[in-house]
N, C-alpha and C. Protein backbone atom coordinates (compact mmCIF):
# COMPACT_ATOMS: atom_id res chain seq x y z
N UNK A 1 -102.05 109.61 32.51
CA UNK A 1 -100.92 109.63 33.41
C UNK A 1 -99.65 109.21 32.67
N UNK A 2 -98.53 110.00 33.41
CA UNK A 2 -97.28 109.43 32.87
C UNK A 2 -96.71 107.77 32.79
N UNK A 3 -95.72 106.97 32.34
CA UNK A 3 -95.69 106.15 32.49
C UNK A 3 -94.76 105.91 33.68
N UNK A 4 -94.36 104.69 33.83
CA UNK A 4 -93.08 104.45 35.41
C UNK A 4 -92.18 104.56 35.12
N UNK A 5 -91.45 105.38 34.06
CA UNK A 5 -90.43 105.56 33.69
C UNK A 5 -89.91 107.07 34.19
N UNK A 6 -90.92 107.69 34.95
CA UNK A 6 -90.56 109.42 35.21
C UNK A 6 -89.94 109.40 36.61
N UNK A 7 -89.45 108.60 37.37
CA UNK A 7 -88.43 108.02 39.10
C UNK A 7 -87.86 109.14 39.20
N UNK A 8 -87.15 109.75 38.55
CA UNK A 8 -85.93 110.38 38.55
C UNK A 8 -86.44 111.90 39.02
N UNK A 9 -87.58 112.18 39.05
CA UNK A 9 -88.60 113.06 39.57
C UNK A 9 -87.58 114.51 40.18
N UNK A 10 -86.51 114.42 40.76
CA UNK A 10 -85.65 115.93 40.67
C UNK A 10 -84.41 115.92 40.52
N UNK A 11 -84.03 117.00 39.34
CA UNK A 11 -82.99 117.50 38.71
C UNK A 11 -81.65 118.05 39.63
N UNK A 12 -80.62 117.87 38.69
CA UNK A 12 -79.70 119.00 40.01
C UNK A 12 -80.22 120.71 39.87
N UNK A 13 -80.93 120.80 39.25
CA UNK A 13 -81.06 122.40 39.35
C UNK A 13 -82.02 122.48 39.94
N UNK A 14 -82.17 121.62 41.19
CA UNK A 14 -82.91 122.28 42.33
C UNK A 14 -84.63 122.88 42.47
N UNK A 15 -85.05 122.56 40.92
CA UNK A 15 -86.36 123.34 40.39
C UNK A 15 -87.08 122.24 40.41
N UNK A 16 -88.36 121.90 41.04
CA UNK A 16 -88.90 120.63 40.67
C UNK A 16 -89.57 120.02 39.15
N UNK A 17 -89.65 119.19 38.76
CA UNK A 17 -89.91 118.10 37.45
C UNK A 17 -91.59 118.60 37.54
N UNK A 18 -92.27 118.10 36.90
CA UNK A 18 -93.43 117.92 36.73
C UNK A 18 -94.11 117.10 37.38
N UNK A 19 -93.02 115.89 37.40
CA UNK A 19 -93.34 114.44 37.94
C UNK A 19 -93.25 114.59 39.45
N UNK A 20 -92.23 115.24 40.07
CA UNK A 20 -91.87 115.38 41.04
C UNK A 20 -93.08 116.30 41.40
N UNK A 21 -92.99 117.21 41.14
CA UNK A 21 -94.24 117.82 41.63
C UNK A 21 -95.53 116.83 41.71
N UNK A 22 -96.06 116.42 40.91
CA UNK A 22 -96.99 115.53 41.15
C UNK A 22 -97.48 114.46 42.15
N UNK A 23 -95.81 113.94 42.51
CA UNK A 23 -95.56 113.38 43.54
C UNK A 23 -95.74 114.25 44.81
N UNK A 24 -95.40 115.33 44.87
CA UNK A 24 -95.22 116.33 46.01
C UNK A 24 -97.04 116.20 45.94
N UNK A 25 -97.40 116.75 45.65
CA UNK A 25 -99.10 117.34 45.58
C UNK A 25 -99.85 116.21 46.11
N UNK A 26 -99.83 115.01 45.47
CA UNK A 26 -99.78 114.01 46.10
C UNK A 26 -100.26 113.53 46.97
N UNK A 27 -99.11 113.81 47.72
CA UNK A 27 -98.89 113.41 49.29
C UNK A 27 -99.27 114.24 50.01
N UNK A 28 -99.20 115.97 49.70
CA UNK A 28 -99.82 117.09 50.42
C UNK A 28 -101.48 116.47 50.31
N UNK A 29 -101.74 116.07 48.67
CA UNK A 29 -103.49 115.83 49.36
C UNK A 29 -104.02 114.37 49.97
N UNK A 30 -102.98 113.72 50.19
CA UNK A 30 -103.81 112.40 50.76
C UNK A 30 -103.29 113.13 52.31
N UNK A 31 -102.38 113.56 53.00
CA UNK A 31 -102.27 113.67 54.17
C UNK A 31 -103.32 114.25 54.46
N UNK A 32 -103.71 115.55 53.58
CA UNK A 32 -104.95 116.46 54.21
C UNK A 32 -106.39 115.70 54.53
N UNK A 33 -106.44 114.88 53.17
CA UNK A 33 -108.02 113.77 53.78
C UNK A 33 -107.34 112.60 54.75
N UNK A 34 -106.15 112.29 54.83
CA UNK A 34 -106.23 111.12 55.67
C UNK A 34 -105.69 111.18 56.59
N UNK A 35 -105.23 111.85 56.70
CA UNK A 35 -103.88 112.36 58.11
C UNK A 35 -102.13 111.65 58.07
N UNK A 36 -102.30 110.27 57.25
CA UNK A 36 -101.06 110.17 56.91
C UNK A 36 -101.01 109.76 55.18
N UNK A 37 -99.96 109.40 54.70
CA UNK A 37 -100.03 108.60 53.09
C UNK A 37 -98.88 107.86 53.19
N UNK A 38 -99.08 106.85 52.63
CA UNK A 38 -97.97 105.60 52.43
C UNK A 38 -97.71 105.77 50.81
N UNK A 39 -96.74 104.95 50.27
CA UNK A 39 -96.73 104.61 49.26
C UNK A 39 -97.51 103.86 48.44
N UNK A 40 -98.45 103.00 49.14
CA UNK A 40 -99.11 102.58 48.07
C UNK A 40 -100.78 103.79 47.72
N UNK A 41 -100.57 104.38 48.92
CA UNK A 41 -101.60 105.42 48.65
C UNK A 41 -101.48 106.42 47.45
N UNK A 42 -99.85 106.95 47.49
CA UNK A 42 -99.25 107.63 46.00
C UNK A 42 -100.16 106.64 44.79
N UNK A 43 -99.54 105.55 44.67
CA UNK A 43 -99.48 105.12 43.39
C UNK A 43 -100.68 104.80 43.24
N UNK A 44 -102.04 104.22 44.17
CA UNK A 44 -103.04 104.36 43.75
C UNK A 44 -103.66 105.69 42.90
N UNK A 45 -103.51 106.70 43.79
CA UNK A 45 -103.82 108.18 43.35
C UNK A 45 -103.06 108.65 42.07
N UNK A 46 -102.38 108.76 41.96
CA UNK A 46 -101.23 108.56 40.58
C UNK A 46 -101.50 107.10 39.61
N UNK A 47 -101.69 106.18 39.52
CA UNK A 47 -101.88 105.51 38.78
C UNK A 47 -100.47 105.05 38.29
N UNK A 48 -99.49 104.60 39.11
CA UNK A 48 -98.05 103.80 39.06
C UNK A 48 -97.75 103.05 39.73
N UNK A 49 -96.95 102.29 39.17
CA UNK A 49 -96.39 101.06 40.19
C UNK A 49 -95.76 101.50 41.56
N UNK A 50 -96.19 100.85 42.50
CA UNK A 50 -95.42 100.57 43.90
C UNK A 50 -93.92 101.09 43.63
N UNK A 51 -93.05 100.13 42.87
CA UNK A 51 -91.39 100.33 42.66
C UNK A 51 -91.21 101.44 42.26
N UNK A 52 -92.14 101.90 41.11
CA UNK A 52 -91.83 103.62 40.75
C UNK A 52 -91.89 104.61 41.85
N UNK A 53 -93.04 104.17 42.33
CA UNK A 53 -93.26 105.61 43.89
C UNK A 53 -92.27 105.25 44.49
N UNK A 54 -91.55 104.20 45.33
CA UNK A 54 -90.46 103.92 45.80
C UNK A 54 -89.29 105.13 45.02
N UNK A 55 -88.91 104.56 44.22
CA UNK A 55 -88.01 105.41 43.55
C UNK A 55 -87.98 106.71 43.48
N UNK A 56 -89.27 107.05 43.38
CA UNK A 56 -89.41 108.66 43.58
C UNK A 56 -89.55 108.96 44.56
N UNK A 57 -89.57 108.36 45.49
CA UNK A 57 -89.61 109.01 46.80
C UNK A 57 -88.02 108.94 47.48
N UNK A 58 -87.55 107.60 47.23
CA UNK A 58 -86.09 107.56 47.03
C UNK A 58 -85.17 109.44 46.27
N UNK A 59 -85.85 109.75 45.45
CA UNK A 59 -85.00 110.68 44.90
C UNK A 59 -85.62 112.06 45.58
N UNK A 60 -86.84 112.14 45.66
CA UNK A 60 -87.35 112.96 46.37
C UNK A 60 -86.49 113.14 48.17
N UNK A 61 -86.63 112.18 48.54
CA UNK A 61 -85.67 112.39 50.34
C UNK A 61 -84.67 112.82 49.93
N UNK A 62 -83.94 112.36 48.70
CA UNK A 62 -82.27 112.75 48.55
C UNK A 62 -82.25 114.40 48.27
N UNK A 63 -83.22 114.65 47.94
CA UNK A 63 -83.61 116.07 46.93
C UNK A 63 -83.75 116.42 48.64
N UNK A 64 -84.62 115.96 49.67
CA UNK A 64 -84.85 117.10 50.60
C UNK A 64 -85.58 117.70 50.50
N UNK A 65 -87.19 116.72 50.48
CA UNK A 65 -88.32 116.94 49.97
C UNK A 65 -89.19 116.12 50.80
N UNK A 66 -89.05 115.10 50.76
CA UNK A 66 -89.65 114.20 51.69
C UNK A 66 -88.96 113.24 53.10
N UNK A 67 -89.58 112.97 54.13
CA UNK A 67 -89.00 112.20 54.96
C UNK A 67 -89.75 110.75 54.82
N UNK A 68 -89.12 109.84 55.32
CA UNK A 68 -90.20 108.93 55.44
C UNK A 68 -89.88 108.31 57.04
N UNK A 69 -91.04 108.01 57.64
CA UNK A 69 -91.16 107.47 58.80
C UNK A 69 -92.11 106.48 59.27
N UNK A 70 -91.27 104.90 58.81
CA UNK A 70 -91.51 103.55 58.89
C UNK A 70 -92.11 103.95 57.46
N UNK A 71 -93.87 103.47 57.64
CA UNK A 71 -94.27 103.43 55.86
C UNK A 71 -94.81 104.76 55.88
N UNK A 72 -94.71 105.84 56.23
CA UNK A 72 -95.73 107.00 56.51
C UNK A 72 -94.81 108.19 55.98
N UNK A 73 -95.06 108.55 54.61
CA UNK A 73 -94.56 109.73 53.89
C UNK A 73 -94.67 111.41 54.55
N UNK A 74 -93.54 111.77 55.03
CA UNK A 74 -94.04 113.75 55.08
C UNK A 74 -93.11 114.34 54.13
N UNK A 75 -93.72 115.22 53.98
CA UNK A 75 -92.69 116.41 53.16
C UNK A 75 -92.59 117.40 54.38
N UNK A 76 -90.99 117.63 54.00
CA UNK A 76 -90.61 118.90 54.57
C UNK A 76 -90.74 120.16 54.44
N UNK A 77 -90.32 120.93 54.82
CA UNK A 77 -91.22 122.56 54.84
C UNK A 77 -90.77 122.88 52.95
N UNK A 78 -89.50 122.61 52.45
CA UNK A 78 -89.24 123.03 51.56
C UNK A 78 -90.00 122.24 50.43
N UNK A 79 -90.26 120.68 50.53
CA UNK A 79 -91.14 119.93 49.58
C UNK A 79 -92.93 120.19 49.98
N UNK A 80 -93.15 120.62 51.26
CA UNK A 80 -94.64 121.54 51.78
C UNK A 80 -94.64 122.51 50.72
N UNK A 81 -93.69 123.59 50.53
CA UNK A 81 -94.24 124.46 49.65
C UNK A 81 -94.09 124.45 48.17
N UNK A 82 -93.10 123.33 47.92
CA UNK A 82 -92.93 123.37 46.30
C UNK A 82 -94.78 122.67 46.20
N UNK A 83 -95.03 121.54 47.10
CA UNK A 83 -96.66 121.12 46.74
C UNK A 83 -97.99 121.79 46.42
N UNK A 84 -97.46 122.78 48.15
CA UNK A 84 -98.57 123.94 48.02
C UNK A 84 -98.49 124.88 46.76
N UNK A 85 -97.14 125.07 45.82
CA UNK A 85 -97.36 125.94 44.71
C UNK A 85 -98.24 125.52 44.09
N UNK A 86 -97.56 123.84 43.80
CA UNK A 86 -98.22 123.48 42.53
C UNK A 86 -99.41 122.69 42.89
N UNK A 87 -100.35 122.76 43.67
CA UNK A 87 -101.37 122.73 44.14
C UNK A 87 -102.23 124.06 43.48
N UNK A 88 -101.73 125.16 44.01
CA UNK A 88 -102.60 126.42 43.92
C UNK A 88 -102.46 126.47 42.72
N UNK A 89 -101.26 126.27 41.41
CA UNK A 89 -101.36 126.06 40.16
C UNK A 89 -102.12 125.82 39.28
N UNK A 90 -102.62 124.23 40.25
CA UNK A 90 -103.37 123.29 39.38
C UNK A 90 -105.32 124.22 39.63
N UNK A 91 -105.34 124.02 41.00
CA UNK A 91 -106.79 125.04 41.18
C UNK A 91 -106.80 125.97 40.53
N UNK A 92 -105.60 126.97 40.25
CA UNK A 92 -106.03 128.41 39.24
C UNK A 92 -106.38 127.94 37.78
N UNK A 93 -105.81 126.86 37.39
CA UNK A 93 -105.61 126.49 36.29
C UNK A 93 -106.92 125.88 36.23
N UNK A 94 -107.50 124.92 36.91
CA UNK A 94 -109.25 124.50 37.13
C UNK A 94 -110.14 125.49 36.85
N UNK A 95 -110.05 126.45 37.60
CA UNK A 95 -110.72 127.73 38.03
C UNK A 95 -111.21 127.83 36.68
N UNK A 96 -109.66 128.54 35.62
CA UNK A 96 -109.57 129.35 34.59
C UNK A 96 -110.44 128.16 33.95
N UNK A 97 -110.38 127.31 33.39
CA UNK A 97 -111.20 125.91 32.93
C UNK A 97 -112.83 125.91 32.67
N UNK A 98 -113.23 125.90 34.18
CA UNK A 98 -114.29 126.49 34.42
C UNK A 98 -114.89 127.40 34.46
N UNK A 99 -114.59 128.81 34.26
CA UNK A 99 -114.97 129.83 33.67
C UNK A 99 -115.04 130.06 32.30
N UNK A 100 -114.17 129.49 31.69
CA UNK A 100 -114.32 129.63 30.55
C UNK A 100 -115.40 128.74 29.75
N UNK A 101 -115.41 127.69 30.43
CA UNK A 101 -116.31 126.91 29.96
C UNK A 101 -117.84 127.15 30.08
N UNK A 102 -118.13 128.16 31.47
CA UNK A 102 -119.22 128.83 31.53
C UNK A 102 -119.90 129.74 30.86
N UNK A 103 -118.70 130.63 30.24
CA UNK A 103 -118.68 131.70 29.63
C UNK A 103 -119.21 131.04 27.34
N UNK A 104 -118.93 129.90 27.43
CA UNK A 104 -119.25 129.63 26.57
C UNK A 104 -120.77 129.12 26.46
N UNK A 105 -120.94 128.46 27.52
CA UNK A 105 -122.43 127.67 27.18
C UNK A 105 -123.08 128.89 27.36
């Protein structure tokens, strides 16, 4: 994992970070098993400090990506689908992983 130095999670050019994405995905998969995610749920799953997820989530709402309501993280339709990309990303990218790895043994 990255270190707590990656906060700054989106750019002005509107394209999400890596980090940011990560953050996004995130939160798309703890809501799906848990029905909500807090912050300390991020940083468990991510492996970062409390203050860092703060921060990125801080830059993330400003970005217009996430809401937060009391301690209970959502993403909005536009941070929903930057997640869901890079969600389906990461599975194609598994997929390809695992086939190949089949294809060898």
């Amino acid at each position: 994992m990255r270190g707590d130095t990656d906060a700054s999670c989106y750019p002005r050019s509107r394209t999400p970070t890596k980090s940011s994405e990560d953050y996004l995905e995130a939160i798309l998969v703890i809501r799906r098993l848990r029905g909500s995610c807090r912050n300390v749920d991020i940083a468990e799953r991510l492996g970062r400090s409390k203050p860092s997820v703060t921060k990125a989530l801080s830059n993330l709402a400003a970005a217009g990506l996430v809401q937060m309501s009391g301690h209970d993280v959502h993403l909005t339709e536009e941070g929903e689908r930057a997640a869901s990309a890079a969600l389906e990303r990461h599975r194609f990218f598994e997929r390809l992983l695992v086939e190949t790895a089949s294809a060898e043994a």
